[in-house]
C-alpha atoms as a PDB file:
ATOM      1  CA  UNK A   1      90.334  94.281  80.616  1.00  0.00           C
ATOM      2  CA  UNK A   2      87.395  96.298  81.913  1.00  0.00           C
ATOM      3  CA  UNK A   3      87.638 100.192  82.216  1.00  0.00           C
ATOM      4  CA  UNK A   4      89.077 100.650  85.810  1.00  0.00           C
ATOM      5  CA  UNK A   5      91.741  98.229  84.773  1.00  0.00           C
ATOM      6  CA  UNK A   6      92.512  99.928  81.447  1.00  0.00           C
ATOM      7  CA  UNK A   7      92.241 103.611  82.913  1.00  0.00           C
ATOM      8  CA  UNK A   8      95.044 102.463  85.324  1.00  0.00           C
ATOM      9  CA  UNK A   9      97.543 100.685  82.948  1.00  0.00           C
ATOM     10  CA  UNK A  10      97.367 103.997  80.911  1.00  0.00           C
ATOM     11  CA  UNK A  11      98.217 105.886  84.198  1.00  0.00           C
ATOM     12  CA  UNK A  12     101.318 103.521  84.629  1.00  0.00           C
ATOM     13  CA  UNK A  13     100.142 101.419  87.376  1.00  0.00           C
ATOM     14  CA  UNK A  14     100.972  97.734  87.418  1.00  0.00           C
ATOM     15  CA  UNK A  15      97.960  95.574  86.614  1.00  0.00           C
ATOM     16  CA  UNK A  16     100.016  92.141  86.839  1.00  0.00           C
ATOM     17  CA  UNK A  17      99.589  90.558  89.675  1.00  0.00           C
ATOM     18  CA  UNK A  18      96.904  92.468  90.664  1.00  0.00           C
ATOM     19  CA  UNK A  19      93.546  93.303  90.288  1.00  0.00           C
ATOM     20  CA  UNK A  20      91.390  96.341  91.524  1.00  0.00           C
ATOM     21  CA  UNK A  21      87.937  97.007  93.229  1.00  0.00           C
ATOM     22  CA  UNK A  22      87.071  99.376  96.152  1.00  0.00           C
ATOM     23  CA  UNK A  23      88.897  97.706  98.615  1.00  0.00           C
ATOM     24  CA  UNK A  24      92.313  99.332  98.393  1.00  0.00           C
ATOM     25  CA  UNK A  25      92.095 103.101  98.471  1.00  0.00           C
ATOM     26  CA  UNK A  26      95.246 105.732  97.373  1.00  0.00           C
ATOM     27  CA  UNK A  27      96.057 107.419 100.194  1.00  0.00           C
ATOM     28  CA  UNK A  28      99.462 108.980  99.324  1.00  0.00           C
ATOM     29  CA  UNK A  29     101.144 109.624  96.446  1.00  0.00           C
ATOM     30  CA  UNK A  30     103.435 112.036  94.171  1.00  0.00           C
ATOM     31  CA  UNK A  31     103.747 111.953  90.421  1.00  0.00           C
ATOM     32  CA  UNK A  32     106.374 114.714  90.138  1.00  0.00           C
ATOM     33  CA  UNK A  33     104.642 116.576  87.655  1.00  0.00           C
ATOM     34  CA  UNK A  34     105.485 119.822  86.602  1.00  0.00           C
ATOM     35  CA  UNK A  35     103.848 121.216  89.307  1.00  0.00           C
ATOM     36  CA  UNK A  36     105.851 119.557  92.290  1.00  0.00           C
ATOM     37  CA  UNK A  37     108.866 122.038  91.559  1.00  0.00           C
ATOM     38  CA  UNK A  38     109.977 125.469  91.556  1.00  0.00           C
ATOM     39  CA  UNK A  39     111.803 125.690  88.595  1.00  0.00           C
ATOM     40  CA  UNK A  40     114.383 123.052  88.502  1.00  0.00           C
ATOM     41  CA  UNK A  41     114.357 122.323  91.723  1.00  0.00           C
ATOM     42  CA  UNK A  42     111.759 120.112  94.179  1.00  0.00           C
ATOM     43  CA  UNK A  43     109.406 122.152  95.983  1.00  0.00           C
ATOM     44  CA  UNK A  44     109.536 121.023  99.409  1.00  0.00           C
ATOM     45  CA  UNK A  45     106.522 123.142 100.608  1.00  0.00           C
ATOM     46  CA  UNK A  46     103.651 120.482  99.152  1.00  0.00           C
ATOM     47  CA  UNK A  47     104.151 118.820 102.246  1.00  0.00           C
ATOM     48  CA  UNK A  48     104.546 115.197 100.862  1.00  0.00           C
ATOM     49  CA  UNK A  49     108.788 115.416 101.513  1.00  0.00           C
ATOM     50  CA  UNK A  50     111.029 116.075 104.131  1.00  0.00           C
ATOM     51  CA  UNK A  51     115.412 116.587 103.767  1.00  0.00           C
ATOM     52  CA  UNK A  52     117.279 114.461 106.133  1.00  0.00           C
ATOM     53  CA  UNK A  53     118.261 115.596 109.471  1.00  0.00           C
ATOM     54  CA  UNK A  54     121.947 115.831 110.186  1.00  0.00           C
ATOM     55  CA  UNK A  55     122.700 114.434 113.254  1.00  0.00           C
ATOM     56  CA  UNK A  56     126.099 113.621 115.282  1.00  0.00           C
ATOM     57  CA  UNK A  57     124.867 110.026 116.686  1.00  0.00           C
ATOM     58  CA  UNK A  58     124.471 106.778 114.922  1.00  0.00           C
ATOM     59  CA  UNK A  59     125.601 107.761 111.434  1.00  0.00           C
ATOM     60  CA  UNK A  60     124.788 104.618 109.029  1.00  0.00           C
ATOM     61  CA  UNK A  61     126.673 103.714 106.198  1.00  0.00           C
ATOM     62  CA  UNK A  62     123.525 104.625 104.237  1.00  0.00           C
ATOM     63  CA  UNK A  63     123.226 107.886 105.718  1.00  0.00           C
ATOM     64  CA  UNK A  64     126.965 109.414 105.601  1.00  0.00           C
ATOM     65  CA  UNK A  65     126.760 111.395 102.586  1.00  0.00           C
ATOM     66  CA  UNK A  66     122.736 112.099 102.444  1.00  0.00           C
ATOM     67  CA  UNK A  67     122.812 115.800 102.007  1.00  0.00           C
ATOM     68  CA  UNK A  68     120.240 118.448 102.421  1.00  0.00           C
ATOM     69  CA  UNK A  69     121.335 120.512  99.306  1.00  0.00           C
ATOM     70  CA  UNK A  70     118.929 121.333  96.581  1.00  0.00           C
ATOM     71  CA  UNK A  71     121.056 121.051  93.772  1.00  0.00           C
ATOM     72  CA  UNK A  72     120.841 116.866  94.508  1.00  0.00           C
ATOM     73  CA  UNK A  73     117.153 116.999  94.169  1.00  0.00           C
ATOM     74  CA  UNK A  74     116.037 118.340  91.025  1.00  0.00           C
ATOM     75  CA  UNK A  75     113.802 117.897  88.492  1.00  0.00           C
ATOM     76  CA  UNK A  76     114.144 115.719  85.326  1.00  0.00           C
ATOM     77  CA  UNK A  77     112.437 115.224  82.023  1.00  0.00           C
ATOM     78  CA  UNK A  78     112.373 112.605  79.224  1.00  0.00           C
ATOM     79  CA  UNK A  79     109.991 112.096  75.909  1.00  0.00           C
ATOM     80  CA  UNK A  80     107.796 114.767  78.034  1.00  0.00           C
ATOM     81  CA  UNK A  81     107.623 112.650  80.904  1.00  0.00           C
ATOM     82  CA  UNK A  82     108.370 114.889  84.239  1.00  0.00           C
ATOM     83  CA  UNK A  83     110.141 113.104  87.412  1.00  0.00           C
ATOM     84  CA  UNK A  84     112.540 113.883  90.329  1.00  0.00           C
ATOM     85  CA  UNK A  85     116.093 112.881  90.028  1.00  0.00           C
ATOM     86  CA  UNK A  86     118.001 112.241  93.246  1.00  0.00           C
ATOM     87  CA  UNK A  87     121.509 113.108  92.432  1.00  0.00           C
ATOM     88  CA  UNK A  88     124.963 110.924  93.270  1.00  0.00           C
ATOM     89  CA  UNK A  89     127.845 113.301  93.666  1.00  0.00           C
ATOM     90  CA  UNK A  90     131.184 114.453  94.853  1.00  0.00           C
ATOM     91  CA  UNK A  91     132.393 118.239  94.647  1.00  0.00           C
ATOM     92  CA  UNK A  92     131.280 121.477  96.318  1.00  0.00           C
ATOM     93  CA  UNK A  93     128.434 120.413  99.125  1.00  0.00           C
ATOM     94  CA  UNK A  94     127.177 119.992 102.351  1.00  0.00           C
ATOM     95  CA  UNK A  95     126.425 116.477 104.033  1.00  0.00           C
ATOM     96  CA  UNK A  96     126.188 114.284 106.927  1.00  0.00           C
ATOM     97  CA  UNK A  97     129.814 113.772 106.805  1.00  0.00           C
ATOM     98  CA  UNK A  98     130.289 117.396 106.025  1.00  0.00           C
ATOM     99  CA  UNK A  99     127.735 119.558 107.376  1.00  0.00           C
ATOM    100  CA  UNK A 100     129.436 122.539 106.926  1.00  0.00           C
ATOM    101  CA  UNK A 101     130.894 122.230 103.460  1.00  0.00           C
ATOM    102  CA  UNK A 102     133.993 123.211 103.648  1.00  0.00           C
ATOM    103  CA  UNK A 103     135.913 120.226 101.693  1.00  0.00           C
ATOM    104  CA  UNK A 104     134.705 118.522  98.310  1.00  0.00           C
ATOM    105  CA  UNK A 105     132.560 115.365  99.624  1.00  0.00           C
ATOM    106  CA  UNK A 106     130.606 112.622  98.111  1.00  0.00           C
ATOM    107  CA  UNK A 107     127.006 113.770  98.739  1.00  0.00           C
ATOM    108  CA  UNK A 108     123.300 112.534  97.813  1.00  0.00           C
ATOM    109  CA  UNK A 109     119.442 113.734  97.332  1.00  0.00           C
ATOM    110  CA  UNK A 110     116.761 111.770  99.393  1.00  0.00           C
ATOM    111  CA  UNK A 111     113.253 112.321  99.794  1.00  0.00           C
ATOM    112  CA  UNK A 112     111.703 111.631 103.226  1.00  0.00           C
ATOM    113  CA  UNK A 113     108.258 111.102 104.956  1.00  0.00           C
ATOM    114  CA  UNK A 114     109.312 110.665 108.664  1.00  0.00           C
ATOM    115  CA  UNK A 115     107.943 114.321 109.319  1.00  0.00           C
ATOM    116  CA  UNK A 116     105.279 113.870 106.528  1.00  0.00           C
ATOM    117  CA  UNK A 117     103.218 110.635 106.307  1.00  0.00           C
ATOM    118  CA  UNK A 118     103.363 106.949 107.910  1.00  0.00           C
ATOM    119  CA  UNK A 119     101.125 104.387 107.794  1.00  0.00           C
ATOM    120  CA  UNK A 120     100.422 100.433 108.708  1.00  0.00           C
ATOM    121  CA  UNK A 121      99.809  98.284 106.310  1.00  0.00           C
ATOM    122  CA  UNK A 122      99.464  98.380 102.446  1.00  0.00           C
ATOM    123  CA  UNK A 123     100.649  98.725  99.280  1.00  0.00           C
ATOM    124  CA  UNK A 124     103.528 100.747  98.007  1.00  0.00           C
ATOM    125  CA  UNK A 125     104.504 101.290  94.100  1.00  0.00           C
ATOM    126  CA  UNK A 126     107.326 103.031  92.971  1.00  0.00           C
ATOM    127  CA  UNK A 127     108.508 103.785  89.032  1.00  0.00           C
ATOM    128  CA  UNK A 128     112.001 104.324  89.284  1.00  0.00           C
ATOM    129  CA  UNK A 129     115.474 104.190  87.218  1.00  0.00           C
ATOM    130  CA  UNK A 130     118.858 104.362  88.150  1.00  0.00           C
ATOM    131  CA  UNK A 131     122.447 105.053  86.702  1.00  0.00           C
ATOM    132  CA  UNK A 132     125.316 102.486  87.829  1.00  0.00           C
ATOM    133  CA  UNK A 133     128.813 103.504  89.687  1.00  0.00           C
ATOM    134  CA  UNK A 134     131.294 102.452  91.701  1.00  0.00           C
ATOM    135  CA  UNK A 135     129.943 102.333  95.116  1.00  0.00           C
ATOM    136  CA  UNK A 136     126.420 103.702  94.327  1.00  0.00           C
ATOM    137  CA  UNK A 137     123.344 102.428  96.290  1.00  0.00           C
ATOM    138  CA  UNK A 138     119.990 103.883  95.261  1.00  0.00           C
ATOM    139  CA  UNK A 139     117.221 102.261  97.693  1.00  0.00           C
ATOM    140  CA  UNK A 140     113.555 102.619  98.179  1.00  0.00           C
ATOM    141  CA  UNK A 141     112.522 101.350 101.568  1.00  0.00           C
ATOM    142  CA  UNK A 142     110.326 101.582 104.959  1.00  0.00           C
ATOM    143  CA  UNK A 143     111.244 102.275 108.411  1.00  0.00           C
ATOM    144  CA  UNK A 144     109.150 102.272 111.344  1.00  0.00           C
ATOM    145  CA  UNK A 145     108.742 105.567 114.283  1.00  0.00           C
ATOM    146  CA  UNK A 146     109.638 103.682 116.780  1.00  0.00           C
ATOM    147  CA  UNK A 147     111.386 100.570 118.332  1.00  0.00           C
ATOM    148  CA  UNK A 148     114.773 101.138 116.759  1.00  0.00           C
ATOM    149  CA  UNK A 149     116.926  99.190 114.408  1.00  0.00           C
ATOM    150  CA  UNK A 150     116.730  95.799 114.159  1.00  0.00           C
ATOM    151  CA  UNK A 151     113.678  95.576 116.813  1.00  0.00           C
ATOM    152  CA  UNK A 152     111.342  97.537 115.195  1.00  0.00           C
ATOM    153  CA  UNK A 153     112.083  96.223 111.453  1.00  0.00           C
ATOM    154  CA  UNK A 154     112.924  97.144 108.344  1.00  0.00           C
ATOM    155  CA  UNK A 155     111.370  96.862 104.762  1.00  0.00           C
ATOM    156  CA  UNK A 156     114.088  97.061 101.598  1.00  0.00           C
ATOM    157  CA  UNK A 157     111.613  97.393  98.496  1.00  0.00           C
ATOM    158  CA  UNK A 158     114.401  97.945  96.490  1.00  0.00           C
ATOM    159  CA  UNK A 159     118.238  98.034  96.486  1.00  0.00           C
ATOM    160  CA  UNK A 160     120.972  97.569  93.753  1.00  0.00           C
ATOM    161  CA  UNK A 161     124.472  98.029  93.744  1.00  0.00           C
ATOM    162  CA  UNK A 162     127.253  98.918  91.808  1.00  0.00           C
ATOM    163  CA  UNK A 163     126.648  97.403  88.199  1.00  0.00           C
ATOM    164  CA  UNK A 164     124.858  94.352  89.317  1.00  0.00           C
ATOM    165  CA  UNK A 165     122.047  93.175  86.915  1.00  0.00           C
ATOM    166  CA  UNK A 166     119.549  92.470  90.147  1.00  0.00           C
ATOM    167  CA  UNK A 167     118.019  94.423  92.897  1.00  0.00           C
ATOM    168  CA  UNK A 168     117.633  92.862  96.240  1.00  0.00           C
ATOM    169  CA  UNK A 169     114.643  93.161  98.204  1.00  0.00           C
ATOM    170  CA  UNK A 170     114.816  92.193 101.981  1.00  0.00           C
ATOM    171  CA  UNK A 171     113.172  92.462 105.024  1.00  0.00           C
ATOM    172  CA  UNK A 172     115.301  93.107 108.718  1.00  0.00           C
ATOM    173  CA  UNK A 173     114.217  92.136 111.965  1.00  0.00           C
ATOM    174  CA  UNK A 174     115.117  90.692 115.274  1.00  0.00           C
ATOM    175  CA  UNK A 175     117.113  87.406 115.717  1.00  0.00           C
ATOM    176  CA  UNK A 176     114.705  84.761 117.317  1.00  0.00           C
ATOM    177  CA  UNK A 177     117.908  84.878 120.138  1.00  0.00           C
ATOM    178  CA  UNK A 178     116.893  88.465 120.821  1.00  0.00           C
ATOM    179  CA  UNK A 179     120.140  89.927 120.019  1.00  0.00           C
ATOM    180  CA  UNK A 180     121.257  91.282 116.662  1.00  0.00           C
ATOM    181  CA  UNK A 181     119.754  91.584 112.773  1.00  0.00           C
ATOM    182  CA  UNK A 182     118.311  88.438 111.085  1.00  0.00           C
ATOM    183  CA  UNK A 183     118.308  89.418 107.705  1.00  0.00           C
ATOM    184  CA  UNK A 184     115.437  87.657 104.974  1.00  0.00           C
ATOM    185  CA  UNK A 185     115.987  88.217 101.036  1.00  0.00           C
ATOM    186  CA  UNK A 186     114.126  87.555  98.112  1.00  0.00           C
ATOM    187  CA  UNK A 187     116.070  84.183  97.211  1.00  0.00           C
ATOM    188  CA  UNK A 188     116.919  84.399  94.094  1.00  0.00           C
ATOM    189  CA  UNK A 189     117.372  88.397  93.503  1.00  0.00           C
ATOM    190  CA  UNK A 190     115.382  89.291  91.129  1.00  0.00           C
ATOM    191  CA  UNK A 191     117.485  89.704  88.029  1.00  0.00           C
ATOM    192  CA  UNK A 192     115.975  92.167  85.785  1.00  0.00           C
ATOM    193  CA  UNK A 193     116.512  93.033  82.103  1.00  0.00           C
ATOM    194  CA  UNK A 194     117.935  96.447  81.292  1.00  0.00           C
ATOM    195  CA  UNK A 195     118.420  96.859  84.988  1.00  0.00           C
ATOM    196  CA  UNK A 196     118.915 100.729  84.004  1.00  0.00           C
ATOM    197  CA  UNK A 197     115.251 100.979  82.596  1.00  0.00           C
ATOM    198  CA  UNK A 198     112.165 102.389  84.056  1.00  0.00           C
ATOM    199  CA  UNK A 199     110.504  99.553  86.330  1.00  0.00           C
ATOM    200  CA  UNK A 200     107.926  99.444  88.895  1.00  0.00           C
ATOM    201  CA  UNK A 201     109.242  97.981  92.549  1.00  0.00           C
ATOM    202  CA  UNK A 202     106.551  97.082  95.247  1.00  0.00           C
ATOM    203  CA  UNK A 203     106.033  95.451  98.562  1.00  0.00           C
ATOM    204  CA  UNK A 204     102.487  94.547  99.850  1.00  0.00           C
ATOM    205  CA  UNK A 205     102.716  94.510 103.849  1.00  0.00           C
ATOM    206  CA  UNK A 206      99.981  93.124 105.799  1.00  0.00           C
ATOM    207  CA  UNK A 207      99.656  91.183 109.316  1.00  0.00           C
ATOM    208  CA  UNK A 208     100.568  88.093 108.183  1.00  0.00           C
ATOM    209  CA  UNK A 209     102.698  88.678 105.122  1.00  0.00           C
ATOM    210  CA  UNK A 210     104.980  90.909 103.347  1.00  0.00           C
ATOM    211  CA  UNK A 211     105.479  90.049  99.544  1.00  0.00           C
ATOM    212  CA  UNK A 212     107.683  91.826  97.087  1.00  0.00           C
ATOM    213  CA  UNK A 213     107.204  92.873  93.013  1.00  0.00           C
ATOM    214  CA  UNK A 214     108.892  93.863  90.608  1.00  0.00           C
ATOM    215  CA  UNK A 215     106.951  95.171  87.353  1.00  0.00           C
ATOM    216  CA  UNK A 216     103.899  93.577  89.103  1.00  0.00           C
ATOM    217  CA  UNK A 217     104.633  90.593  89.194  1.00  0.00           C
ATOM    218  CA  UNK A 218     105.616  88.239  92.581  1.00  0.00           C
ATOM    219  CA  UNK A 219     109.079  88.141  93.387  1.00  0.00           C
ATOM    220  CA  UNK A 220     108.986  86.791  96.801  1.00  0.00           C
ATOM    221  CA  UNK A 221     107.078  86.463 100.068  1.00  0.00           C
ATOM    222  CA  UNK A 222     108.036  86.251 103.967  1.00  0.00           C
ATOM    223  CA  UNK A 223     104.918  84.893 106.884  1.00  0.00           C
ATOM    224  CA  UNK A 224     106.060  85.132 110.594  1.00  0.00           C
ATOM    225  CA  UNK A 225     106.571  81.169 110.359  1.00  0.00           C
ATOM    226  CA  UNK A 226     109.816  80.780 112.052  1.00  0.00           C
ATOM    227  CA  UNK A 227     110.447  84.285 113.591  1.00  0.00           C
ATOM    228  CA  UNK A 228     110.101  84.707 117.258  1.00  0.00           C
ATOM    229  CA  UNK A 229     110.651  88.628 116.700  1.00  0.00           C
ATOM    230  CA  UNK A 230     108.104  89.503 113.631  1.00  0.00           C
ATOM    231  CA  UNK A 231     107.913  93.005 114.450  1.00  0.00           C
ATOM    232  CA  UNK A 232     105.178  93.846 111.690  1.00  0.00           C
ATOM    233  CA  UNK A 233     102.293  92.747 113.716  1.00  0.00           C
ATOM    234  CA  UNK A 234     102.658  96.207 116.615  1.00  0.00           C
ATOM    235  CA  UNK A 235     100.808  98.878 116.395  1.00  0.00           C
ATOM    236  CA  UNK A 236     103.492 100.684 114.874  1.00  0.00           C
ATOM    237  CA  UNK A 237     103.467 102.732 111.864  1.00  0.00           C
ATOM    238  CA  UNK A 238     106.117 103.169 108.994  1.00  0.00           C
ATOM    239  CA  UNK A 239     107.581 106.149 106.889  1.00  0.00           C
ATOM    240  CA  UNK A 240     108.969 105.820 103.244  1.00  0.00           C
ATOM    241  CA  UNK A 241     112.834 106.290 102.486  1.00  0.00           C
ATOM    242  CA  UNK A 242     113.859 106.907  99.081  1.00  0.00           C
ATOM    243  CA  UNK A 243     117.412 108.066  98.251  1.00  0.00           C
ATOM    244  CA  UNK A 244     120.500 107.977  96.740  1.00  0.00           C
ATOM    245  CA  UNK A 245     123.368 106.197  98.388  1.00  0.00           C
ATOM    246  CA  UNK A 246     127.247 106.481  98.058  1.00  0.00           C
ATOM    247  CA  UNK A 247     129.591 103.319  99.497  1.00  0.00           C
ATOM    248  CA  UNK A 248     129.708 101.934 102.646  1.00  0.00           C
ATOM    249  CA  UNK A 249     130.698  98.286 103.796  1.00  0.00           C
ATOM    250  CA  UNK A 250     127.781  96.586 101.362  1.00  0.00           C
ATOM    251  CA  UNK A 251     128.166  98.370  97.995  1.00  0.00           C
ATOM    252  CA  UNK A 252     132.313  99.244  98.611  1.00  0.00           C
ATOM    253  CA  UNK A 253     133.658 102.580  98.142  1.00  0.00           C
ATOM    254  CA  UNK A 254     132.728 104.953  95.717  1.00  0.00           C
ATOM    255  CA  UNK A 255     135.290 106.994  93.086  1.00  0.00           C
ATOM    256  CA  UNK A 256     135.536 110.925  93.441  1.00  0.00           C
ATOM    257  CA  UNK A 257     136.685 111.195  89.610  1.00  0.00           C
ATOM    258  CA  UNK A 258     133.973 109.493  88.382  1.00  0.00           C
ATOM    259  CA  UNK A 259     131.211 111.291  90.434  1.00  0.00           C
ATOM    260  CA  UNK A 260     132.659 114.394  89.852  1.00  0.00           C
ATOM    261  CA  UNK A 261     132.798 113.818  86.249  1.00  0.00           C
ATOM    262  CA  UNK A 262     128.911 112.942  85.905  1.00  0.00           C
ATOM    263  CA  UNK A 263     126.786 112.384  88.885  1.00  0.00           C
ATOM    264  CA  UNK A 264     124.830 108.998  89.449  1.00  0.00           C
ATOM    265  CA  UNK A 265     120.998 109.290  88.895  1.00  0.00           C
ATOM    266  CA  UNK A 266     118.470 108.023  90.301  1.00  0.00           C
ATOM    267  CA  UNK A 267     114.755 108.842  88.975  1.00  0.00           C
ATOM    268  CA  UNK A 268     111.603 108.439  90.292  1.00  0.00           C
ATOM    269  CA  UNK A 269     108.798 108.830  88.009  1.00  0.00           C
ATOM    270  CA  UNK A 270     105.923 108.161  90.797  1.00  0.00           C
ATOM    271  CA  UNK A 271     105.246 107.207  94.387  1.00  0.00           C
ATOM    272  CA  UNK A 272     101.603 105.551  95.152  1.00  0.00           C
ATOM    273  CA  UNK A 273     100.596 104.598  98.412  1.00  0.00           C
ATOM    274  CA  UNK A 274      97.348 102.297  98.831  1.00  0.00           C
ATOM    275  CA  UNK A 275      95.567 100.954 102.035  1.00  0.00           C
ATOM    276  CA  UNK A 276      93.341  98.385 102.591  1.00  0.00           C
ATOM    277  CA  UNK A 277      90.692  99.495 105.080  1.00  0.00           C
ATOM    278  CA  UNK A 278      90.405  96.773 107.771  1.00  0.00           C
ATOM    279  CA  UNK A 279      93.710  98.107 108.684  1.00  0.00           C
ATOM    280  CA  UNK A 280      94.290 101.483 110.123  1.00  0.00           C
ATOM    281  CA  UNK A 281      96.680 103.318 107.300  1.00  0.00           C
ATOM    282  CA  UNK A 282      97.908 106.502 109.192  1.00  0.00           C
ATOM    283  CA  UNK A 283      96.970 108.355 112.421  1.00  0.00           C
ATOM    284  CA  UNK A 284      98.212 111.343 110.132  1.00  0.00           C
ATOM    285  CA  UNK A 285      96.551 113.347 107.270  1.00  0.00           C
ATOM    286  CA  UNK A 286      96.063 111.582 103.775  1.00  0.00           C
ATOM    287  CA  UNK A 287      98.966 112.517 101.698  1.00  0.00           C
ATOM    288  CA  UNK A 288      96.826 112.586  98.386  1.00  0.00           C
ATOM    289  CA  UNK A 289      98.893 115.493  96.683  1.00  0.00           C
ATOM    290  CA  UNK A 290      97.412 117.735  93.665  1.00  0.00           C
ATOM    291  CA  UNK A 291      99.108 115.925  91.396  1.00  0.00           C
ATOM    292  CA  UNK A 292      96.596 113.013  92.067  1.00  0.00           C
ATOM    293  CA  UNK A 293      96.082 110.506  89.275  1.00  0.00           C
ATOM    294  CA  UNK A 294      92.009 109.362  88.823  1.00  0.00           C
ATOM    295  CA  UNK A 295      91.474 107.709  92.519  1.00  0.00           C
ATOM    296  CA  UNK A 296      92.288 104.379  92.249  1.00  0.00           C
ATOM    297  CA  UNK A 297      91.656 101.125  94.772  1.00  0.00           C
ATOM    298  CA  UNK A 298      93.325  97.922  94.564  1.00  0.00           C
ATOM    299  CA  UNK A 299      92.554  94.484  96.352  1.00  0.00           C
ATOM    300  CA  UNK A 300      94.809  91.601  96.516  1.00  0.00           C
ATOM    301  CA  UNK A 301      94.660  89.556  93.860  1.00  0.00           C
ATOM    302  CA  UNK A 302      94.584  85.945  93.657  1.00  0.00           C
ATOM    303  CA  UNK A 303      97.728  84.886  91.342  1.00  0.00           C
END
């Protein structure tokens, strides 16, 4: 392993499945050090996050209990190891179902860059672990500005419900008829030992291919072969989605008692963004935050 390669593995990034050079360049990223809160709780001001918009049109199962309260998004801490926690709960708060918090609700922390940071074409790591419940649906995923749902497309780097010992990673896009969501998953879903452990999930998206990992290593890839509607070819940037979700027709419904009793985590240990540069990566500023590990580039690697 040569130094680059060996500086990175220390700093947590996968080196299976890839390899590195000055091709790929970081050009967003958080590692939720100590100094991307204010006390316990995320500080928002950094610029790298946004809180989800309540709105009173379209409300998605995934969106009905994201809430903008504080108290879901805090910060967490294990074997001196600092990361944000996105919280799974029912009791006392505001959310999309409830914005004015006047009943107990089920309610959940998301971090956002639709007001922040998008970008076409790369590679995306996240170190994340979650907690398993009834009806909980933690997700880390991409969504373009424009061209609405399914036409515009949809990138699932990671989703797991319930207690089930996978994730599923998917992509969504148009039927080729025109009309309605033709759904591709990573066939099988990748089953994953100690599914509650810390592991790295990543999607490399490029013109002509969008392939999936899972601790670095290959899980599954999709070409436009077959599609009539591959909507990742436009000129048409994505933002990052990671949050907590709570029930819905997919996972099933959630239990008050049991949220109420102990919320459902879900931690996120680091985001890292990287581009390739024969492909435009943002038409908005590099979201390289102070918490910055050594600058690291990536190229695709040959395995």
């Amino acid at each position: 392993m040569n130094k680059m390669l060996a500086c990175l593995s220390m700093l947590g990034v996968s080196t299976t499945g890839w390899g590195f050079s000055s091709d790929w360049e970081l050009v967003f990223n958080d590692e939720f050090s100590a100094a991307s809160f204010n006390g316990n709780k995320l500080d928002w001001s950094d610029g790298n996050w946004n809180k989800i918009d309540y709105v009173n049109w379209g409300v998605s199962d995934w969106r009905k209990y994201q809430s903008r309260d504080d108290s879901l998004v805090t910060k967490g801490q294990s074997n001196g190891v600092d990361y944000v926690t996105l919280k799974g709960s029912y009791g006392n708060y505001t959310s999309q179902n409830d914005q004015n918090g006047t009943n107990d609700t089920f309610a959940c922390g998301g971090i956002f860059t639709d007001k922040t940071f998008s970008f076409q074409y790369g590679y995306v790591e996240v170190r994340a672990r979650f907690d398993c419940a009834d009806g909980v649906w933690p997700a880390i995923w991409l969504l373009p500005k424009s061209g609405g749902w399914p036409n515009g497309g949809e990138i699932d780097i990671m989703e797991h419900l319930n207690y089930q010992k996978q994730v599923w990673q998917t992509i969504h896009l148009l039927r080729n008829s025109g009309s309605g969501d033709a759904s591709t998953t990573v066939n099988p879903q990748p089953a994953i030992n100690d599914v509650n452990g810390w592991h790295t999930y990543g999607v490399e998206w490029a013109p002509e291919r969008i392939t999936f990992y899972v601790d670095g290593r290959k899980t599954g890839s999709f070409t436009p072969k077959g599609f009539t509607h591959w909507p990742f070819d436009r000129e048409v940037e994505f933002y990052l989605l990671i949050d907590q979700q709570i029930g819905g027709n997919w996972p099933g419904p959630a239990k008050p008692e049991q949220l109420k009793a102990k919320s459902a985590n879900f931690d996120i240990d680091y985001v890292r963004i990287y581009s390739d540069p024969q492909y435009k990566f943002s038409s908005q500023k590099k979201k390289t935050s102070k918490k910055t590990p050594r600058k690291a580039k990536m190229k695709r690697s040959s395995k």
